[in-house]
Protein backbone atom coordinates (compact mmCIF):
# COMPACT_ATOMS: atom_id res chain seq x y z
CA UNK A 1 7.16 53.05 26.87
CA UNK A 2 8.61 56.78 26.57
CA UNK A 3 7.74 60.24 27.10
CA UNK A 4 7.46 62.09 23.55
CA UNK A 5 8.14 65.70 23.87
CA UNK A 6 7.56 67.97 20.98
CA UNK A 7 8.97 71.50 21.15
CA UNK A 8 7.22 73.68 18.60
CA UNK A 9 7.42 77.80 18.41
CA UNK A 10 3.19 77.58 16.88
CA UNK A 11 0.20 77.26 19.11
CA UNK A 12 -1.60 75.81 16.02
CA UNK A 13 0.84 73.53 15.30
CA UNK A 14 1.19 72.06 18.67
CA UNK A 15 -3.43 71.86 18.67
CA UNK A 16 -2.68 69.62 14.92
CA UNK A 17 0.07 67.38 16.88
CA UNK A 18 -2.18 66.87 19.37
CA UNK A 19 -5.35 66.14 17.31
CA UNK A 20 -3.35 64.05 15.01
CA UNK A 21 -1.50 61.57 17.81
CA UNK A 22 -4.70 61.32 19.39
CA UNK A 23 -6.76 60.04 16.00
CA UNK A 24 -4.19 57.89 15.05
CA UNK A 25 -4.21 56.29 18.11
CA UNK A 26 -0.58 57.07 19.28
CA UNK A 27 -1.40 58.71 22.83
CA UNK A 28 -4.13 58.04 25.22
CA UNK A 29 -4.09 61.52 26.87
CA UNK A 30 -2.17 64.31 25.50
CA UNK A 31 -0.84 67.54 27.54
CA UNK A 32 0.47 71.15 25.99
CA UNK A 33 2.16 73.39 28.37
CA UNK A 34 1.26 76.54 26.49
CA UNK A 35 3.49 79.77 25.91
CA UNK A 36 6.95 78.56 28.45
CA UNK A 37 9.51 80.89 27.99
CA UNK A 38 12.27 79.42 25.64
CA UNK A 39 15.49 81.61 26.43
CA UNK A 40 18.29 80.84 23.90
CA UNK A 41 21.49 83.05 22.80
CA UNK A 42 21.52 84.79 20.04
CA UNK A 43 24.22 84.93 17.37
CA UNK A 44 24.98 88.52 18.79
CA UNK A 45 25.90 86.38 22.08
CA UNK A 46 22.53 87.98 23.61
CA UNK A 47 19.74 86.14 25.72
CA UNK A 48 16.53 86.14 24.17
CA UNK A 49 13.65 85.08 24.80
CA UNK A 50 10.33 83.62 22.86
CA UNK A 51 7.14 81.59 23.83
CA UNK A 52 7.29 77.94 23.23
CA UNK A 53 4.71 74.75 23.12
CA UNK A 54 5.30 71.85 24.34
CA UNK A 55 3.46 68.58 23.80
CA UNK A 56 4.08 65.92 25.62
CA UNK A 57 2.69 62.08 25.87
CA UNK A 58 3.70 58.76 26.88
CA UNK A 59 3.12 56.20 23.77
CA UNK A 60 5.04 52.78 22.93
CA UNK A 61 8.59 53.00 22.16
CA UNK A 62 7.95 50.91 18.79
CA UNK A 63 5.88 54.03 17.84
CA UNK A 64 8.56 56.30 17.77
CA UNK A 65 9.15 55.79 14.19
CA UNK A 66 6.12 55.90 13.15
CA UNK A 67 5.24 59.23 14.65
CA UNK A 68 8.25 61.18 13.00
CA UNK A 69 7.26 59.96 9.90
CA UNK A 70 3.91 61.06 10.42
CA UNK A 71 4.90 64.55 11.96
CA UNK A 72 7.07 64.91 8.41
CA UNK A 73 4.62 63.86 6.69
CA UNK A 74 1.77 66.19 7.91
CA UNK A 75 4.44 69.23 8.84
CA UNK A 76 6.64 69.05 6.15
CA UNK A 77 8.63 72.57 6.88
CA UNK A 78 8.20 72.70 10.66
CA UNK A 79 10.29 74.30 13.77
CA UNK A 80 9.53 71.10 15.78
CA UNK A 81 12.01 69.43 18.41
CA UNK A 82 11.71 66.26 19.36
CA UNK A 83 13.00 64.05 22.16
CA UNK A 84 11.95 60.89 23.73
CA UNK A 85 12.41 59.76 28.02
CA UNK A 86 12.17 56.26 28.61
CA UNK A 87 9.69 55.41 31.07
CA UNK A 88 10.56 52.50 33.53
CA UNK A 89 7.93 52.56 35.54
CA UNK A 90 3.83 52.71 35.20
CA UNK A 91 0.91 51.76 36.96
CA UNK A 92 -0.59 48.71 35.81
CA UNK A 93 -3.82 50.92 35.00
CA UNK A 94 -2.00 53.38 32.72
CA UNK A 95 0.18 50.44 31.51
CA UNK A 96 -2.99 48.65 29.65
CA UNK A 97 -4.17 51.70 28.18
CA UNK A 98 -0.46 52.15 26.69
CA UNK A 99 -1.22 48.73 25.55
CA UNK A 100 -4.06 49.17 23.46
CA UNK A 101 -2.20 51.91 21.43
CA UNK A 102 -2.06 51.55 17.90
CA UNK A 103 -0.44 48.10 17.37
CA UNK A 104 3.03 48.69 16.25
């Protein structure tokens, strides 16, 4: 199992993520930190700073795939940043509903 994290600079993009890994069966529960602050330096050699969306989920790690091709697929020309955690440890609760994810 992982943690997906999506990174995305568009509130509406991160609400489509969510709806669409939820419909396709990819995440059981998904969870958008809304507007974080995202400080970066510029070119210049300046902090700035903008608001950023996160989406994260835990899903199967045989998904992975699957999902970026989906997120290209559906967001061809996107800002999106992706990275997965590996999870180690679950409950044995939240473990069978990571099960019955979309059968890779």
């Amino acid at each position: 199992m992982i943690v997906l994290n999506l990174l995305t600079l568009s509130p509406d993009r991160a609400k489509r993520v969510t709806h669409l890994m939820l419909t396709e069966h990819l995440a059981t529960d998904v969870f958008v930190d809304e507007a974080i602050a995202n400080h970066y330096l510029t070119p210049e050699g300046t902090v700035a700073e903008e608001p950023l969306y996160r989406v994260i989920f835990i899903t199967k790690a045989l998904l992975y795939r699957r999902i970026e091709e989906l997120l290209e697929q559906h967001f061809p020309a996107n800002d999106f940043r992706v990275y997965a955690t590996l999870v180690t440890q679950v409950n044995e609760t939240e473990a069978e509903r990571i099960r019955q994810l979309h059968k890779a």
